[in-house]
PDB file of N, CA and C in Angstrom:
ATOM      1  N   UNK A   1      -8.702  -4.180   1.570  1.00  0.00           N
ATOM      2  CA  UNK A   1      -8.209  -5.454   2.024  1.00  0.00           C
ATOM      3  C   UNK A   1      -9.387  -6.409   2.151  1.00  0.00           C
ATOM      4  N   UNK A   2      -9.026  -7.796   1.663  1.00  0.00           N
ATOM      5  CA  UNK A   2     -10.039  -8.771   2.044  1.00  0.00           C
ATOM      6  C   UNK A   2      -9.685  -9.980   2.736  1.00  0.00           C
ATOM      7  N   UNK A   3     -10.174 -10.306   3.900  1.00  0.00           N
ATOM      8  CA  UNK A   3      -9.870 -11.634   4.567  1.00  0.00           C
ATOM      9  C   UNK A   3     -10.584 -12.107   3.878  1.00  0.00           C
ATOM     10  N   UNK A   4      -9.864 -13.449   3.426  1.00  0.00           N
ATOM     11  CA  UNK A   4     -10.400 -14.874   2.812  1.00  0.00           C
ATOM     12  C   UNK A   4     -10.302 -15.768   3.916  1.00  0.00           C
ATOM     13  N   UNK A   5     -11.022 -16.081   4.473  1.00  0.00           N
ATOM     14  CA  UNK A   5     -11.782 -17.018   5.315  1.00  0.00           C
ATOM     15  C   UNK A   5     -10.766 -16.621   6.762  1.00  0.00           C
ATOM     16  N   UNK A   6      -9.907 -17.626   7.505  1.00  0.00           N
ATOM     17  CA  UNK A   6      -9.274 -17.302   8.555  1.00  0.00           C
ATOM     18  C   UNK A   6      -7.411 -17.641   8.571  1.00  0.00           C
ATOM     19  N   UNK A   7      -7.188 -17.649   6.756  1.00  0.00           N
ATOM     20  CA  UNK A   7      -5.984 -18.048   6.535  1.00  0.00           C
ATOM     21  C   UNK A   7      -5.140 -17.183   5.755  1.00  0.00           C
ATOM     22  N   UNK A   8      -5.922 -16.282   4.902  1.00  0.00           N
ATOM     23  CA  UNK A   8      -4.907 -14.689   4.028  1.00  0.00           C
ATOM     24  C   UNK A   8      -5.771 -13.696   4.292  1.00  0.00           C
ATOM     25  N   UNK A   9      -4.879 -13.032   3.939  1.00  0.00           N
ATOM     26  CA  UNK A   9      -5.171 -11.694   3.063  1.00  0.00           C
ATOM     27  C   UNK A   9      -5.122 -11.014   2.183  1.00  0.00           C
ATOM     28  N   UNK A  10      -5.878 -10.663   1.494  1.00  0.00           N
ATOM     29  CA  UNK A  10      -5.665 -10.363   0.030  1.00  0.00           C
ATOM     30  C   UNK A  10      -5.299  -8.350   0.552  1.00  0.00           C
ATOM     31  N   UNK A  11      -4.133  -8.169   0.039  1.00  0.00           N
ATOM     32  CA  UNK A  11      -3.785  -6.128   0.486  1.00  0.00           C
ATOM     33  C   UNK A  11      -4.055  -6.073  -1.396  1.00  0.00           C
ATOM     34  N   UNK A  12      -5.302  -5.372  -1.452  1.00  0.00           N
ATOM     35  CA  UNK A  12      -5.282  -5.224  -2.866  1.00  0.00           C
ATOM     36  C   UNK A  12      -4.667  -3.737  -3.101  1.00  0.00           C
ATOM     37  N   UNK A  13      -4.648  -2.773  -2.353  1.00  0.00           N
ATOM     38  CA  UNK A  13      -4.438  -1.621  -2.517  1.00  0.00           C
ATOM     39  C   UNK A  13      -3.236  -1.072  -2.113  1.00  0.00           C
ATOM     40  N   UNK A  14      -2.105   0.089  -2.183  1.00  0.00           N
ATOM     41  CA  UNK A  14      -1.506   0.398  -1.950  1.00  0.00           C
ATOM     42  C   UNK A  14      -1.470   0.819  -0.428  1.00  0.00           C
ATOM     43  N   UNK A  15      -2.100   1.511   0.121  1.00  0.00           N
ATOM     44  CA  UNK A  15      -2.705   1.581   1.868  1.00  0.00           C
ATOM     45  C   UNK A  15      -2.219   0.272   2.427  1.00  0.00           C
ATOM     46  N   UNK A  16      -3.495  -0.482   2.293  1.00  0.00           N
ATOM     47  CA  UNK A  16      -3.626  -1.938   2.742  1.00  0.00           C
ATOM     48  C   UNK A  16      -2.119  -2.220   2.926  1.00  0.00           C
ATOM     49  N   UNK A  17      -1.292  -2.085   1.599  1.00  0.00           N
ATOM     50  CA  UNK A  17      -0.006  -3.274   1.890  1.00  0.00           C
ATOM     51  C   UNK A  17       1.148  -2.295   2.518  1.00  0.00           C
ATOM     52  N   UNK A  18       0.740  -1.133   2.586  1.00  0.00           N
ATOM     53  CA  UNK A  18       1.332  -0.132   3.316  1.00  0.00           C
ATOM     54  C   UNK A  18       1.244  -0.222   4.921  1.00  0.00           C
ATOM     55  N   UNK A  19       0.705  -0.611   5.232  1.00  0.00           N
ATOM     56  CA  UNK A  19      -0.318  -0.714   7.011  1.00  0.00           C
ATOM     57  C   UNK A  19      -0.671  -2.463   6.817  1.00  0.00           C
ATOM     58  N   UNK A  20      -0.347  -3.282   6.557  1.00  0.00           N
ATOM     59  CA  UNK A  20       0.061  -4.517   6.591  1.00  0.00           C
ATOM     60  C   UNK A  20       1.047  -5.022   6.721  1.00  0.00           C
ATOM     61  N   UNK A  21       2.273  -4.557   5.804  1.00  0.00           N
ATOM     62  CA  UNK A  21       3.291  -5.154   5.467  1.00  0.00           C
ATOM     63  C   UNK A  21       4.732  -3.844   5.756  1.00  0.00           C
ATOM     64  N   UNK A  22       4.284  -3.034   6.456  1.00  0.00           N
ATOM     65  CA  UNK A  22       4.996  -2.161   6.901  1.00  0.00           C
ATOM     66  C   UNK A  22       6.635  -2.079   6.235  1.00  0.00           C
ATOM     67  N   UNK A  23       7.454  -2.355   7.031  1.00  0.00           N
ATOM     68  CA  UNK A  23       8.809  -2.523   6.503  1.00  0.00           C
ATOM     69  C   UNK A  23       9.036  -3.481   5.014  1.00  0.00           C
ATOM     70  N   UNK A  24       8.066  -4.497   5.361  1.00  0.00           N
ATOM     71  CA  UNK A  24       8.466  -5.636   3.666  1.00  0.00           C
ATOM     72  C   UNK A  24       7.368  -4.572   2.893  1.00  0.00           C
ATOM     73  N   UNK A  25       6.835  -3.723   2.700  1.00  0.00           N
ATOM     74  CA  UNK A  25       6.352  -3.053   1.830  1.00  0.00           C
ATOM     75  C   UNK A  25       7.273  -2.689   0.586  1.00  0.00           C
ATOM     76  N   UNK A  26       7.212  -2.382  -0.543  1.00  0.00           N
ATOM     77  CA  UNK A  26       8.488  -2.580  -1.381  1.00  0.00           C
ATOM     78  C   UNK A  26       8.550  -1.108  -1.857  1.00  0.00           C
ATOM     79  N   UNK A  27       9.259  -0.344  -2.637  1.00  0.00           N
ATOM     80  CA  UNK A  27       9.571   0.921  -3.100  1.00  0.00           C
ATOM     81  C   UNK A  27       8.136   1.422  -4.212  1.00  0.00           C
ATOM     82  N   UNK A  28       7.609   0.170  -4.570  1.00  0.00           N
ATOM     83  CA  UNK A  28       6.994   0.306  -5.544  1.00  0.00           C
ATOM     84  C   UNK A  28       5.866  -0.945  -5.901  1.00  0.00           C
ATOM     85  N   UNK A  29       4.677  -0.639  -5.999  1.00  0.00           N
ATOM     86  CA  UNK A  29       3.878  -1.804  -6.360  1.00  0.00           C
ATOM     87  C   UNK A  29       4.591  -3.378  -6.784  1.00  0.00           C
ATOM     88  N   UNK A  30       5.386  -2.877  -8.247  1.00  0.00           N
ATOM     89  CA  UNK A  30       5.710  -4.134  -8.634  1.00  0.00           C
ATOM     90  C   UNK A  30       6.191  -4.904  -7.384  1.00  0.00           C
ATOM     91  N   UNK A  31       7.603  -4.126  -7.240  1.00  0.00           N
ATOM     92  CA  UNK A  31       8.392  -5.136  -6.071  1.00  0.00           C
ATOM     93  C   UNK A  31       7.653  -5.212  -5.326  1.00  0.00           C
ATOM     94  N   UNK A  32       7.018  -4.719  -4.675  1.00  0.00           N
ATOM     95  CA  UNK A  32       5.989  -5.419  -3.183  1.00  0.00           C
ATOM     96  C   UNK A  32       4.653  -6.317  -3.807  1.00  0.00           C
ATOM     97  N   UNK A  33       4.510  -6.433  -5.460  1.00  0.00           N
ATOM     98  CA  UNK A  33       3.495  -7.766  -5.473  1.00  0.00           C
ATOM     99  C   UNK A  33       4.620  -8.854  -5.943  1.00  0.00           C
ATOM    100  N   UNK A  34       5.749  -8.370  -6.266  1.00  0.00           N
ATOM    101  CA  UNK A  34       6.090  -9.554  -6.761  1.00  0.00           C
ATOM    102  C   UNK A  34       7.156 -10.173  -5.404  1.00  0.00           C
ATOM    103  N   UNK A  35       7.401  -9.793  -4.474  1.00  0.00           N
ATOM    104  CA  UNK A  35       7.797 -10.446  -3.198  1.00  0.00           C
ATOM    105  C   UNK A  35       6.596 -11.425  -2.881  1.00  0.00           C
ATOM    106  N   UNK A  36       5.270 -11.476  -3.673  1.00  0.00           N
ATOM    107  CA  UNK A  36       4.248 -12.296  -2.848  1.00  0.00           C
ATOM    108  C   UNK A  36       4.622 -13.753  -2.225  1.00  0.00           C
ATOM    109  N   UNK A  37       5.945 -14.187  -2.627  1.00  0.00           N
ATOM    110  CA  UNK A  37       6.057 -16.136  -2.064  1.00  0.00           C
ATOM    111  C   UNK A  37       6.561 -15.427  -0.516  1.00  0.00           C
ATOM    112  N   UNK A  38       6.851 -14.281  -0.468  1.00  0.00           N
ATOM    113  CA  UNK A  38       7.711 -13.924   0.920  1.00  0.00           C
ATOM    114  C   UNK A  38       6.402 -13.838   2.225  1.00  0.00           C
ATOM    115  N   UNK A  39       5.092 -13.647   1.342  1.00  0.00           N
ATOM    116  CA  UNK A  39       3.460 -13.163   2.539  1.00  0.00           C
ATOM    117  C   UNK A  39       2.615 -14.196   2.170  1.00  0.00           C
ATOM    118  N   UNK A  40       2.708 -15.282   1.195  1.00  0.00           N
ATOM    119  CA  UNK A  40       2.099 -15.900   0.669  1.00  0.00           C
ATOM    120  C   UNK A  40       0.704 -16.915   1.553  1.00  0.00           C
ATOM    121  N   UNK A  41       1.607 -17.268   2.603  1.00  0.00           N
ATOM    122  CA  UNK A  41       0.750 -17.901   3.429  1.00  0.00           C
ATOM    123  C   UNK A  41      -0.639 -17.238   4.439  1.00  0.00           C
ATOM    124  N   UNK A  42       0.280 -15.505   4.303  1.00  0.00           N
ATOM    125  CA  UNK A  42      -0.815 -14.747   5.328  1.00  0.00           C
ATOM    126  C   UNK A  42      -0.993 -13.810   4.931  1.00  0.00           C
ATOM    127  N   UNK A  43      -1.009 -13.059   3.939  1.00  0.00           N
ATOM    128  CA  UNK A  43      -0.615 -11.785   3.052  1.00  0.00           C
ATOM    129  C   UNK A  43      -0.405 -11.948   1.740  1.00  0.00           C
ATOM    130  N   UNK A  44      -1.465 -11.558   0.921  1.00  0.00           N
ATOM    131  CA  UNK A  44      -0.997 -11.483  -0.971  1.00  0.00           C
ATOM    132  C   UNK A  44      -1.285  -9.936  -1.078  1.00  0.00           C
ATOM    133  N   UNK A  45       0.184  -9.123  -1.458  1.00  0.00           N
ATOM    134  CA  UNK A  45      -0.209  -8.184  -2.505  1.00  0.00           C
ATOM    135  C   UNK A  45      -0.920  -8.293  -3.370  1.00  0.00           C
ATOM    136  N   UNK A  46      -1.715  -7.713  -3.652  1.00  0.00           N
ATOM    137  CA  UNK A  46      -1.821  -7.352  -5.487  1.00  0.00           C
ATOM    138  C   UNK A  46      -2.555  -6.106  -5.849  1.00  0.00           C
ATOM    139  N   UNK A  47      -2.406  -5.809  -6.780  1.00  0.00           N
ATOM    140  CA  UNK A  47      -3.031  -4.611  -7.717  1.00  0.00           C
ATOM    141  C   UNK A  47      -4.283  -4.482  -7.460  1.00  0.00           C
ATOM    142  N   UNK A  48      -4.583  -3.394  -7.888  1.00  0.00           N
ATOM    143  CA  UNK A  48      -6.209  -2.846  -8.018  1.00  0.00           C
ATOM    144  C   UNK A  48      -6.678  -3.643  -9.384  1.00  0.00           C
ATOM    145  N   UNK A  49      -7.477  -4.273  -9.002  1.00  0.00           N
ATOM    146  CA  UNK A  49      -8.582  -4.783 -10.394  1.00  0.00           C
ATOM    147  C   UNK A  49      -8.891  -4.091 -10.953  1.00  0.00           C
ATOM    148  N   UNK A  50      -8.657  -3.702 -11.970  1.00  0.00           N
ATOM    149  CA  UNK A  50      -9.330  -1.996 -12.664  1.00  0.00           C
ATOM    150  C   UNK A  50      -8.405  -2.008 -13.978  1.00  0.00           C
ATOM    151  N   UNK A  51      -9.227  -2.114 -15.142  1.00  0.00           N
ATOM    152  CA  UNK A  51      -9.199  -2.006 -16.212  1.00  0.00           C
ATOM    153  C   UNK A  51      -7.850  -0.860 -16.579  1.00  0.00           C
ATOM    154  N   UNK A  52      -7.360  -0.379 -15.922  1.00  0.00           N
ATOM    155  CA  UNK A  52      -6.317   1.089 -15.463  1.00  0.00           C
ATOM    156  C   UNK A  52      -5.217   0.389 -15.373  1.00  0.00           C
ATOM    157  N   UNK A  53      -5.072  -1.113 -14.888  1.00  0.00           N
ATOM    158  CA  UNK A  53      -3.551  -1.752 -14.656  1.00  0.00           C
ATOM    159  C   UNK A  53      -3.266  -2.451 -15.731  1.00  0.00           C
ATOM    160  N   UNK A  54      -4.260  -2.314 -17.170  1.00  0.00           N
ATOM    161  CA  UNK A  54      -3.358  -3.349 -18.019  1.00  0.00           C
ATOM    162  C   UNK A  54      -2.286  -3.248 -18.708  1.00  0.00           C
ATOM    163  N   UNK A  55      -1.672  -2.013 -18.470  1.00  0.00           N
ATOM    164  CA  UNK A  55      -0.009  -1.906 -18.849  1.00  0.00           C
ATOM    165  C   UNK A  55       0.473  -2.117 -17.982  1.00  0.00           C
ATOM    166  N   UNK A  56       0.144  -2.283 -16.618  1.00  0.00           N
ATOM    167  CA  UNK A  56       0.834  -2.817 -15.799  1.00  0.00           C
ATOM    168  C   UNK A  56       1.052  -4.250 -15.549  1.00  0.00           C
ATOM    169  N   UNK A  57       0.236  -4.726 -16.102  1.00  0.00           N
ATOM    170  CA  UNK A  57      -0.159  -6.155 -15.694  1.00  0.00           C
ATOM    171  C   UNK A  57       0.657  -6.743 -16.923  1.00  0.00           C
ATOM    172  N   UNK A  58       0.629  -6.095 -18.491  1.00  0.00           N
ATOM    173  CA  UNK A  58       1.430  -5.854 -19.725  1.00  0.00           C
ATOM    174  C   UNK A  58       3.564  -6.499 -19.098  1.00  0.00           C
ATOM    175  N   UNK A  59       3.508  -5.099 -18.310  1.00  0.00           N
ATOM    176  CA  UNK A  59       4.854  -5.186 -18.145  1.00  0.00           C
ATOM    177  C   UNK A  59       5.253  -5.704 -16.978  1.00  0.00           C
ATOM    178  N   UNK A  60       4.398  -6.665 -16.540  1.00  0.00           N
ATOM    179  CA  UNK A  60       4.451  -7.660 -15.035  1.00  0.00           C
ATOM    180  C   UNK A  60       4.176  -9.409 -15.498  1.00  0.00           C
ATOM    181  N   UNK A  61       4.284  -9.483 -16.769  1.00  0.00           N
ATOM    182  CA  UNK A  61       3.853 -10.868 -17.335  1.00  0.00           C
ATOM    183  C   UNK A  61       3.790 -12.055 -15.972  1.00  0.00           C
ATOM    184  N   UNK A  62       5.118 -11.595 -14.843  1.00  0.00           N
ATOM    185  CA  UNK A  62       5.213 -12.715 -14.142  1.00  0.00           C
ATOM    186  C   UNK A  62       3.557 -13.215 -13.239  1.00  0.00           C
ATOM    187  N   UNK A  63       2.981 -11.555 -13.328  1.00  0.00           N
ATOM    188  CA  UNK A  63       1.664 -11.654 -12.406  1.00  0.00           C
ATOM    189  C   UNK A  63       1.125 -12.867 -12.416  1.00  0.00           C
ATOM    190  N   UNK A  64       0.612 -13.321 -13.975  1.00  0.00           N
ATOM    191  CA  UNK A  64      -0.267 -14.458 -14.799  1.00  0.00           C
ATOM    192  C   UNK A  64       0.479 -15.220 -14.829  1.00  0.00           C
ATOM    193  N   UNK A  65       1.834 -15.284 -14.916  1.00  0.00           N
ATOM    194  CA  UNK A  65       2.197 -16.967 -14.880  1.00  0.00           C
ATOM    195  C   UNK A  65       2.700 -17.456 -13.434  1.00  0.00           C
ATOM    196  N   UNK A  66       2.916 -16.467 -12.800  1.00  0.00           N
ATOM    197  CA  UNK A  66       3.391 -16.599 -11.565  1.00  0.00           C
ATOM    198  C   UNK A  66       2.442 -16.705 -10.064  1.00  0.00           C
ATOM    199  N   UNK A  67       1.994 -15.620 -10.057  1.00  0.00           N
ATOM    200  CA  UNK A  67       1.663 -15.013  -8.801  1.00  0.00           C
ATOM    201  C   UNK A  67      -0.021 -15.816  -9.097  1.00  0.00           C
ATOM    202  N   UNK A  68      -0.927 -15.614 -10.028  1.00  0.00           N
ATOM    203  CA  UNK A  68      -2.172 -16.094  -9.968  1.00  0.00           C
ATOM    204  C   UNK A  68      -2.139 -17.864  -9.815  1.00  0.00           C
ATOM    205  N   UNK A  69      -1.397 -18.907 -10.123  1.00  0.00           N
ATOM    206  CA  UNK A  69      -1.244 -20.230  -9.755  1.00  0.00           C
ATOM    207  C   UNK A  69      -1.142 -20.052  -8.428  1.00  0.00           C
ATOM    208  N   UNK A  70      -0.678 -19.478  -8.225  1.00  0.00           N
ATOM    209  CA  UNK A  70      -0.039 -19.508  -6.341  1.00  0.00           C
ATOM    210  C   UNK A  70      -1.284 -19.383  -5.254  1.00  0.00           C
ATOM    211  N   UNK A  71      -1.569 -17.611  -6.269  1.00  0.00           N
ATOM    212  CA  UNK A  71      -2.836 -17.564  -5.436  1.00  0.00           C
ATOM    213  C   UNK A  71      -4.499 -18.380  -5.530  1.00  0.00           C
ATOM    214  N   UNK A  72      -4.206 -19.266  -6.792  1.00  0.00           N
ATOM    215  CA  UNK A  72      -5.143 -20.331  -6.621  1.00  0.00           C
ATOM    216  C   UNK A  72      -5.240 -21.244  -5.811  1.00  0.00           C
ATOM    217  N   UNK A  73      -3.874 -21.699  -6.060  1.00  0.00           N
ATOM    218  CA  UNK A  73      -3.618 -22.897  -5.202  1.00  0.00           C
ATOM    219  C   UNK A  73      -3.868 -22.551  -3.871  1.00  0.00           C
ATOM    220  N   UNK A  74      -3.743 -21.334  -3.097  1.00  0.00           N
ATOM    221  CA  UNK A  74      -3.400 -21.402  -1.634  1.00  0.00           C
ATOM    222  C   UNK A  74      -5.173 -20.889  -0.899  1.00  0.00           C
ATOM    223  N   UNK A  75      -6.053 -20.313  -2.339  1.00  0.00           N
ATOM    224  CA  UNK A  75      -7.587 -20.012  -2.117  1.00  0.00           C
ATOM    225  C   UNK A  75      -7.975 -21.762  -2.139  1.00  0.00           C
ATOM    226  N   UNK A  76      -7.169 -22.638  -3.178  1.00  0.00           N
ATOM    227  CA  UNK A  76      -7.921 -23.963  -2.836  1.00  0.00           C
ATOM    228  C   UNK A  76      -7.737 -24.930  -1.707  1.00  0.00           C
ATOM    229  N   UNK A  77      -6.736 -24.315  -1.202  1.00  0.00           N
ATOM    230  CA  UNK A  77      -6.036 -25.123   0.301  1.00  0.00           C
ATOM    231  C   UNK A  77      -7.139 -24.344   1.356  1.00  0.00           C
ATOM    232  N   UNK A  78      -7.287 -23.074   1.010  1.00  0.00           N
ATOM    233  CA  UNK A  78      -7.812 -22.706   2.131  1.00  0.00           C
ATOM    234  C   UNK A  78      -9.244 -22.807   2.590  1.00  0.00           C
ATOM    235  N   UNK A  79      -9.918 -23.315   1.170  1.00  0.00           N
ATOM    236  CA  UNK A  79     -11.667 -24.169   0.857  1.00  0.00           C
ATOM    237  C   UNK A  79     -11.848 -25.160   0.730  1.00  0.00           C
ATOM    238  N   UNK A  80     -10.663 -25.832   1.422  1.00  0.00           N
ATOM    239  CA  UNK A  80     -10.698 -27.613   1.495  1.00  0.00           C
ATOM    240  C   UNK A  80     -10.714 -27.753   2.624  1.00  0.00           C
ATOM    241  N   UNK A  81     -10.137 -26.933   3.492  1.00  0.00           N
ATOM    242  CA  UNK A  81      -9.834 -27.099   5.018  1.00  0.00           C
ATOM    243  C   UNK A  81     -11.309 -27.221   5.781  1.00  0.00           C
ATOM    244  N   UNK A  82     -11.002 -28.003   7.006  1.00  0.00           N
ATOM    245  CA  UNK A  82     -12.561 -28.527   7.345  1.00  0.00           C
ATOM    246  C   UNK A  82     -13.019 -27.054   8.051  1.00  0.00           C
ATOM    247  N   UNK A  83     -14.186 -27.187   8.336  1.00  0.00           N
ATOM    248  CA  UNK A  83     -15.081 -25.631   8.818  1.00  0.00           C
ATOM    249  C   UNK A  83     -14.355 -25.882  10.207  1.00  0.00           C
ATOM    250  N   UNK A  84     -14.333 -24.700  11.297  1.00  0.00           N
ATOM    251  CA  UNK A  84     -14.024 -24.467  12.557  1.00  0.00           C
ATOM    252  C   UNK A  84     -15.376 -24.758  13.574  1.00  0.00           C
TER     253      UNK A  84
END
């Protein structure tokens, strides 16, 4: 897991979104990254970075058109915001 500054969390791992997201945890990777608009503000699933998910990432097309805009946009909201 990685806190990005004092506004998400990135649960990159299965654990993480297991012991994060307890009950909204989903049956299965996909469904629990692709619920991400449901944690979006305080919680992003996602996959392990690892050269190992690109059939997954293959048969998840929505990841790249979907889920990575989102999670840009909400890393650029969250590095605009003034320092504490």
């Amino acid at each position: 897991m990685v806190r990005a500054s004092a506004g998400a969390r990135l649960l990159v791992i299965g654990q993480a979104q297991a012991f994060h997201l307890g009950a909204d945890n989903g049956p299965a990777m996909a469904a629990t990254v692709l619920a991400f608009r449901n944690h979006l503000f305080h919680r992003l699933p996602l996959p392990h970075p690892s050269w190992c998910n690109t059939g997954w990432l293959t048969r998840n097309p929505w990841f790249r058109l979907e889920l990575l805009p989102a999670l840009r946009e909400r890393a650029r909201a969250l590095l605009q915001r003034p320092s504490r």
